[in-house]
PDB file of N, CA and C in Angstrom:
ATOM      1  N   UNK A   1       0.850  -1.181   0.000  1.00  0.00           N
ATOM      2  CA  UNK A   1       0.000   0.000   0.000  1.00  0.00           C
ATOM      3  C   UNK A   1       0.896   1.245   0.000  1.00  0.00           C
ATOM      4  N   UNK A   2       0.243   2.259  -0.840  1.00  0.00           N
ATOM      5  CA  UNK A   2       0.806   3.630  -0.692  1.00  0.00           C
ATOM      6  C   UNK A   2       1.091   4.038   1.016  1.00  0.00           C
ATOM      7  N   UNK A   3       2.795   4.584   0.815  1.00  0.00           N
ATOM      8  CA  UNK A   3       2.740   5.154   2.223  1.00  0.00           C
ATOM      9  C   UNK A   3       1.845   6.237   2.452  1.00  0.00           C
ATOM     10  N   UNK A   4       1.713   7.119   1.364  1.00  0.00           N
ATOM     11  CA  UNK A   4       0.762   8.348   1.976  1.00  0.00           C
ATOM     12  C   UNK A   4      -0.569   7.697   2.664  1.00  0.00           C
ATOM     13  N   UNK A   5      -1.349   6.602   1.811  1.00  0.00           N
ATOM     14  CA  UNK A   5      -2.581   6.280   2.319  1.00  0.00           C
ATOM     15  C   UNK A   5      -2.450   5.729   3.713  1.00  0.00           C
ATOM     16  N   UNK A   6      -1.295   4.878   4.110  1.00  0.00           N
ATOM     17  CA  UNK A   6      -1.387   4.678   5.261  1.00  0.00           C
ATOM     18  C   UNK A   6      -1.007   5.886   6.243  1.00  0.00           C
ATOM     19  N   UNK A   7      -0.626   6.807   6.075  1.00  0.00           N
ATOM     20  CA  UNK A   7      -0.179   7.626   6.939  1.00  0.00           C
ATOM     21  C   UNK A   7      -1.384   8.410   7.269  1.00  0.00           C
ATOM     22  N   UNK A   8      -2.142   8.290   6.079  1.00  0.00           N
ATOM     23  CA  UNK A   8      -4.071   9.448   6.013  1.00  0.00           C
ATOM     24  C   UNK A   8      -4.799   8.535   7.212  1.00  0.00           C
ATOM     25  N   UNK A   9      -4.338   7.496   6.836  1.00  0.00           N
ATOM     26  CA  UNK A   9      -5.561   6.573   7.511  1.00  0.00           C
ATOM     27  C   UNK A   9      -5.495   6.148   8.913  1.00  0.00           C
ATOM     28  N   UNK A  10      -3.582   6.234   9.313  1.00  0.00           N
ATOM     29  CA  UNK A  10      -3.252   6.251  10.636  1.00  0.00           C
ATOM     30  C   UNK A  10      -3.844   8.029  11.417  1.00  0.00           C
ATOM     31  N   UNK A  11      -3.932   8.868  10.418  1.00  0.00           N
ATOM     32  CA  UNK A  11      -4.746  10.366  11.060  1.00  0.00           C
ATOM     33  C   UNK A  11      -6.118  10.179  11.013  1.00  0.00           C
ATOM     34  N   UNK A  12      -6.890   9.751  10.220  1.00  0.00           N
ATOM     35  CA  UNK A  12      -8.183  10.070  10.263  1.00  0.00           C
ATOM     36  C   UNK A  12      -8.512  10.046  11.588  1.00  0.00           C
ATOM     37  N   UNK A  13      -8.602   8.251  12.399  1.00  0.00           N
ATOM     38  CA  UNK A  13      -9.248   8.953  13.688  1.00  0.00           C
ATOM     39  C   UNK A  13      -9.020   9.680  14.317  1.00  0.00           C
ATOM     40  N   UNK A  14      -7.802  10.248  14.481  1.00  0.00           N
ATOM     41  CA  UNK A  14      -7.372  11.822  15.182  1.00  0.00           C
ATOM     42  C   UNK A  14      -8.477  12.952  15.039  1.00  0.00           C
ATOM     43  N   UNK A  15      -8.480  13.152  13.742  1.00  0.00           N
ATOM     44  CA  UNK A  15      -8.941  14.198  12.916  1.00  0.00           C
ATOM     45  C   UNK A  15     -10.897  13.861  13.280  1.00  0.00           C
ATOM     46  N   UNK A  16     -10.862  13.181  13.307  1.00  0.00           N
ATOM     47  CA  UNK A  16     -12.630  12.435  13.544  1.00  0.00           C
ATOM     48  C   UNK A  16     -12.745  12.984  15.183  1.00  0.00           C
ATOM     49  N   UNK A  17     -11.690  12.848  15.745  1.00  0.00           N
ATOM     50  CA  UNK A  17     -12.060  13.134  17.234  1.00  0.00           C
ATOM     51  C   UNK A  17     -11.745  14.430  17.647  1.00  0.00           C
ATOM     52  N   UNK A  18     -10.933  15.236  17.005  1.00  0.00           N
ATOM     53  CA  UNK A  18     -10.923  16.666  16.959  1.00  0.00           C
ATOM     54  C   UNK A  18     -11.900  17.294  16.537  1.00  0.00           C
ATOM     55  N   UNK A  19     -12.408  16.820  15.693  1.00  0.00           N
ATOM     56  CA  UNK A  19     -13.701  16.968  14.847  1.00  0.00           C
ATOM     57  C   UNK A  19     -15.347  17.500  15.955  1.00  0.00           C
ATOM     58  N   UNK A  20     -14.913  16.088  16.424  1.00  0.00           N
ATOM     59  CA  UNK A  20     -16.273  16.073  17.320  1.00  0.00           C
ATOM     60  C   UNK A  20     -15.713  16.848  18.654  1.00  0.00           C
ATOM     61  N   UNK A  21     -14.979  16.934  19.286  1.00  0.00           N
ATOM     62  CA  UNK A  21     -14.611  18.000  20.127  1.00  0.00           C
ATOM     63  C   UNK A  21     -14.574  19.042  20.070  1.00  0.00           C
ATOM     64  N   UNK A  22     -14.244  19.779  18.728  1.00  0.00           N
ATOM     65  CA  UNK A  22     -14.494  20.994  18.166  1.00  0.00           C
ATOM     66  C   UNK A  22     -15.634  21.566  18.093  1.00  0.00           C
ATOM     67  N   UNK A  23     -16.988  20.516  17.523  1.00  0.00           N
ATOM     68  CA  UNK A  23     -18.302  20.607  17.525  1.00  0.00           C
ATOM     69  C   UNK A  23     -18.823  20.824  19.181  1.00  0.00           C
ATOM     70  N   UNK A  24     -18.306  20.060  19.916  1.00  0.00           N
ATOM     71  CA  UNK A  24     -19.087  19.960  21.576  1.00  0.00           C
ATOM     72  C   UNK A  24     -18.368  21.341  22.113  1.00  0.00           C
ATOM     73  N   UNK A  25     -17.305  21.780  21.894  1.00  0.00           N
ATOM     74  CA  UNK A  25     -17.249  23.267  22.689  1.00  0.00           C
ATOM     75  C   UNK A  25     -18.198  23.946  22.057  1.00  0.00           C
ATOM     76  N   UNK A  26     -17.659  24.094  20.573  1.00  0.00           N
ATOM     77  CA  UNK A  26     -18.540  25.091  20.205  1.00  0.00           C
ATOM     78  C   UNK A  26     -19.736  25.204  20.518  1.00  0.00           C
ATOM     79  N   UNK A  27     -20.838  23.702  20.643  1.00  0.00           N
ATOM     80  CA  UNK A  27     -21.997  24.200  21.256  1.00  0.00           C
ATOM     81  C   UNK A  27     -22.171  24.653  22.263  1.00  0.00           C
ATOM     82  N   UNK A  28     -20.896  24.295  23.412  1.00  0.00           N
ATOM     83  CA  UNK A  28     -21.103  24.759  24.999  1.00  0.00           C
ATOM     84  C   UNK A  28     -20.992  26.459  24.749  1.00  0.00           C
ATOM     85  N   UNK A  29     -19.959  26.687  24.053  1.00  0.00           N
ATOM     86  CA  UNK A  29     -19.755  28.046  23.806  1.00  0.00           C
ATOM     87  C   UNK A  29     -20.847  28.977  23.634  1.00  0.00           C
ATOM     88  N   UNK A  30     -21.616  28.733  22.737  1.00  0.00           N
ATOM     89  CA  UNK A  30     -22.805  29.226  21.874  1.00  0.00           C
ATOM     90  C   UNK A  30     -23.885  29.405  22.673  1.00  0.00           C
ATOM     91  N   UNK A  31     -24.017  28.110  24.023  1.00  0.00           N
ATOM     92  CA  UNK A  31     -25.125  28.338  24.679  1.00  0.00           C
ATOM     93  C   UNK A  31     -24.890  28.999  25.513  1.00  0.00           C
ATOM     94  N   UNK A  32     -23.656  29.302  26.631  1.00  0.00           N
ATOM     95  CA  UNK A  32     -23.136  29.979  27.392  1.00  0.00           C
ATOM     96  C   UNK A  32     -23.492  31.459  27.446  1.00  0.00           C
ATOM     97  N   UNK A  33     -23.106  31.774  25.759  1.00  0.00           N
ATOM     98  CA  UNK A  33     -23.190  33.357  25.177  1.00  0.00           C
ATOM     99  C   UNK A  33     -24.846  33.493  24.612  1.00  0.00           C
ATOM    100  N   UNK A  34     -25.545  32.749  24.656  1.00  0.00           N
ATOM    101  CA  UNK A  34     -26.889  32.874  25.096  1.00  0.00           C
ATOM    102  C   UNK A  34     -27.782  32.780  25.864  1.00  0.00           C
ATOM    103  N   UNK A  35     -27.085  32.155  26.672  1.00  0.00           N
ATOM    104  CA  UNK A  35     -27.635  32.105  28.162  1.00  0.00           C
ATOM    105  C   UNK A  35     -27.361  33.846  28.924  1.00  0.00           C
ATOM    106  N   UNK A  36     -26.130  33.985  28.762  1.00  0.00           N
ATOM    107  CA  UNK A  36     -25.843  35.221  29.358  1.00  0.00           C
ATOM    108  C   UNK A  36     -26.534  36.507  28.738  1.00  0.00           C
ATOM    109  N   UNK A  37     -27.245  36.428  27.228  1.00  0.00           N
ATOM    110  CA  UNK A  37     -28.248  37.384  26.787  1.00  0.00           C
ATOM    111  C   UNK A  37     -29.303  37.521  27.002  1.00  0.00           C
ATOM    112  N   UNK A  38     -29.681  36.198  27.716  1.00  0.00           N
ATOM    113  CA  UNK A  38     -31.330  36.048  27.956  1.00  0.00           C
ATOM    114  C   UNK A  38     -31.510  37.110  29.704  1.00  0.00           C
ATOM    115  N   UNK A  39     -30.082  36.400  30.471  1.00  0.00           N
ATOM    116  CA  UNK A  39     -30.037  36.766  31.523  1.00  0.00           C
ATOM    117  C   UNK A  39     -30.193  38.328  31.430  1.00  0.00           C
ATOM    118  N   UNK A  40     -29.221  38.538  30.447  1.00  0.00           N
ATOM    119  CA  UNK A  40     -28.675  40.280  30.537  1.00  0.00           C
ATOM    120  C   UNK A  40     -30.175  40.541  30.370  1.00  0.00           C
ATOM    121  N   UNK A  41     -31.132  40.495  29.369  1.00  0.00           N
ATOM    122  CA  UNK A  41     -32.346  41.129  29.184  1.00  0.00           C
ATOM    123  C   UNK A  41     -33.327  40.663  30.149  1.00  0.00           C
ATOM    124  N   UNK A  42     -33.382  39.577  31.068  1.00  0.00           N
ATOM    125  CA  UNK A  42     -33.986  39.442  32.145  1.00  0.00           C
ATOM    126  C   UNK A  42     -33.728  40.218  33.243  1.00  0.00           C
ATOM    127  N   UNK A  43     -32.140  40.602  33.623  1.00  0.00           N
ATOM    128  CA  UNK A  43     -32.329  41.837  34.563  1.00  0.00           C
ATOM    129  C   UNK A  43     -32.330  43.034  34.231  1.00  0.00           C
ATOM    130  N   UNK A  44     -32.554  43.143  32.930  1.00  0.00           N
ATOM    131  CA  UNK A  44     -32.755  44.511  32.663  1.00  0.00           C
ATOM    132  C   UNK A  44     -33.825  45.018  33.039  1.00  0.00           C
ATOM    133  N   UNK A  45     -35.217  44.083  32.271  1.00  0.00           N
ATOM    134  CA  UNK A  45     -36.318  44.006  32.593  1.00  0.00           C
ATOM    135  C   UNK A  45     -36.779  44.180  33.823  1.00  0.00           C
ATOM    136  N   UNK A  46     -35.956  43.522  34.888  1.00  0.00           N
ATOM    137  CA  UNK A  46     -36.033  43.701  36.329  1.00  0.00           C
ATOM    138  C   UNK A  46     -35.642  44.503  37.035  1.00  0.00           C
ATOM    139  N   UNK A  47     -34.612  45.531  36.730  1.00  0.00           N
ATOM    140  CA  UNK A  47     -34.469  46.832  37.356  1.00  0.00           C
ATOM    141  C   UNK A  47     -35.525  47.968  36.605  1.00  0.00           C
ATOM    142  N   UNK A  48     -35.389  47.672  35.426  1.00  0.00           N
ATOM    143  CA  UNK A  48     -36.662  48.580  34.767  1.00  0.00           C
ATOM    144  C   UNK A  48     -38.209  48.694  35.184  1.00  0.00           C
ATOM    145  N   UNK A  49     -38.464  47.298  35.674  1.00  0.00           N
ATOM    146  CA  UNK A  49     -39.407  47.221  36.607  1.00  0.00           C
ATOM    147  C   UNK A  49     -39.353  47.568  38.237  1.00  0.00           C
ATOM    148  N   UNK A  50     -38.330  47.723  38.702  1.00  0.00           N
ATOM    149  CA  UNK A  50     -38.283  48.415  40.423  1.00  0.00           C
ATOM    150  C   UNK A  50     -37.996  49.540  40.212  1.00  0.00           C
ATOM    151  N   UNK A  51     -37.457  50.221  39.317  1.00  0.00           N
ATOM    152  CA  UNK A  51     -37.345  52.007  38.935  1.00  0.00           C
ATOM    153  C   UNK A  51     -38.845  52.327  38.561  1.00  0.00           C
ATOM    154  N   UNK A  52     -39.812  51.551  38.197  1.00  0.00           N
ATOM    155  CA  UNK A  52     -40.680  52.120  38.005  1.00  0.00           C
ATOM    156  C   UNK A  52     -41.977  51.569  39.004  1.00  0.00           C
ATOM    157  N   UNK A  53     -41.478  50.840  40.219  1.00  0.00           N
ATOM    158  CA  UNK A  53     -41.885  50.157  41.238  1.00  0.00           C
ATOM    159  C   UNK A  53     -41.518  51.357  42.199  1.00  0.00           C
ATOM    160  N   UNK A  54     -40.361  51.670  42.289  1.00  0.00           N
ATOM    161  CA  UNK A  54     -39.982  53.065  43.260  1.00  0.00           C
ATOM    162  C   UNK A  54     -40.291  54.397  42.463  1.00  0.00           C
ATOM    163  N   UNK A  55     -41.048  54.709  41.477  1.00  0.00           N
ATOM    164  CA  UNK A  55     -41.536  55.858  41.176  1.00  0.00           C
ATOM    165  C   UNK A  55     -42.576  56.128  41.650  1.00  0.00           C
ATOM    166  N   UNK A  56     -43.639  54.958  41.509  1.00  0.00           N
ATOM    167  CA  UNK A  56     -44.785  55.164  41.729  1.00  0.00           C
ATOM    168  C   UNK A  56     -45.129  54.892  43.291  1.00  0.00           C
ATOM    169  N   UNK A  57     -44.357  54.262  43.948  1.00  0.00           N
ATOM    170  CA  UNK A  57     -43.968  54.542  45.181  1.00  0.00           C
ATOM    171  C   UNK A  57     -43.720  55.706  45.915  1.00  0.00           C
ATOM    172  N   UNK A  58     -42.989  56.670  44.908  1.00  0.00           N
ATOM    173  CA  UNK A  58     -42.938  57.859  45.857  1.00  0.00           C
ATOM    174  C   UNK A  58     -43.367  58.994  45.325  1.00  0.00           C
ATOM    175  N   UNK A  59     -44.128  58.652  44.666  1.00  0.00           N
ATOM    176  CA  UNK A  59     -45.493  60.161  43.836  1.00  0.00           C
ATOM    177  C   UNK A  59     -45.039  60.671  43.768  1.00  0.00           C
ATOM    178  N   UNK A  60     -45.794  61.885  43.766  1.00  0.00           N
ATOM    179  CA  UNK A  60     -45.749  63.197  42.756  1.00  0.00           C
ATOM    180  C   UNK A  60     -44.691  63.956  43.568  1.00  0.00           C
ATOM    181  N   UNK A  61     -44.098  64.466  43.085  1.00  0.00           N
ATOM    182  CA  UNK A  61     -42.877  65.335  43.852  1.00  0.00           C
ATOM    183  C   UNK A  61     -43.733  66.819  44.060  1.00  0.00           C
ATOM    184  N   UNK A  62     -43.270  67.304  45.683  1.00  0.00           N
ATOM    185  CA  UNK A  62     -44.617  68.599  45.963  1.00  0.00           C
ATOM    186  C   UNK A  62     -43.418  69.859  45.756  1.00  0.00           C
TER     187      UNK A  62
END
């Protein structure tokens, strides 16, 4: 057999398992940095709601 082919074929599973490791961060990655957007706009929402929880709390200015 061709040396090159054996040398491809002694890498492939390397390359197959980099492969799929590459794929599993990246999804951890991806959800991480969407998790942290949902959050960011969940406390936004939530101070935007006690600023306007402490407005109406302290009426009309005399």
């Amino acid at each position: 057999m061709n040396p090159l082919f054996t040398a491809l074929a002694a890498l492939l599973p390397s390359i197959g398992v980099g492969l799929l490791f590459w794929f599993a961060i990246r999804a951890l990655v991806n959800a991480d940095r969407t998790e942290r957007q949902a959050l960011a706009k969940m406390d936004a929402a939530e101070r935007r709601a006690e600023l306007a929880a402490n407005k109406e709390e302290s009426g009309p200015a005399v």
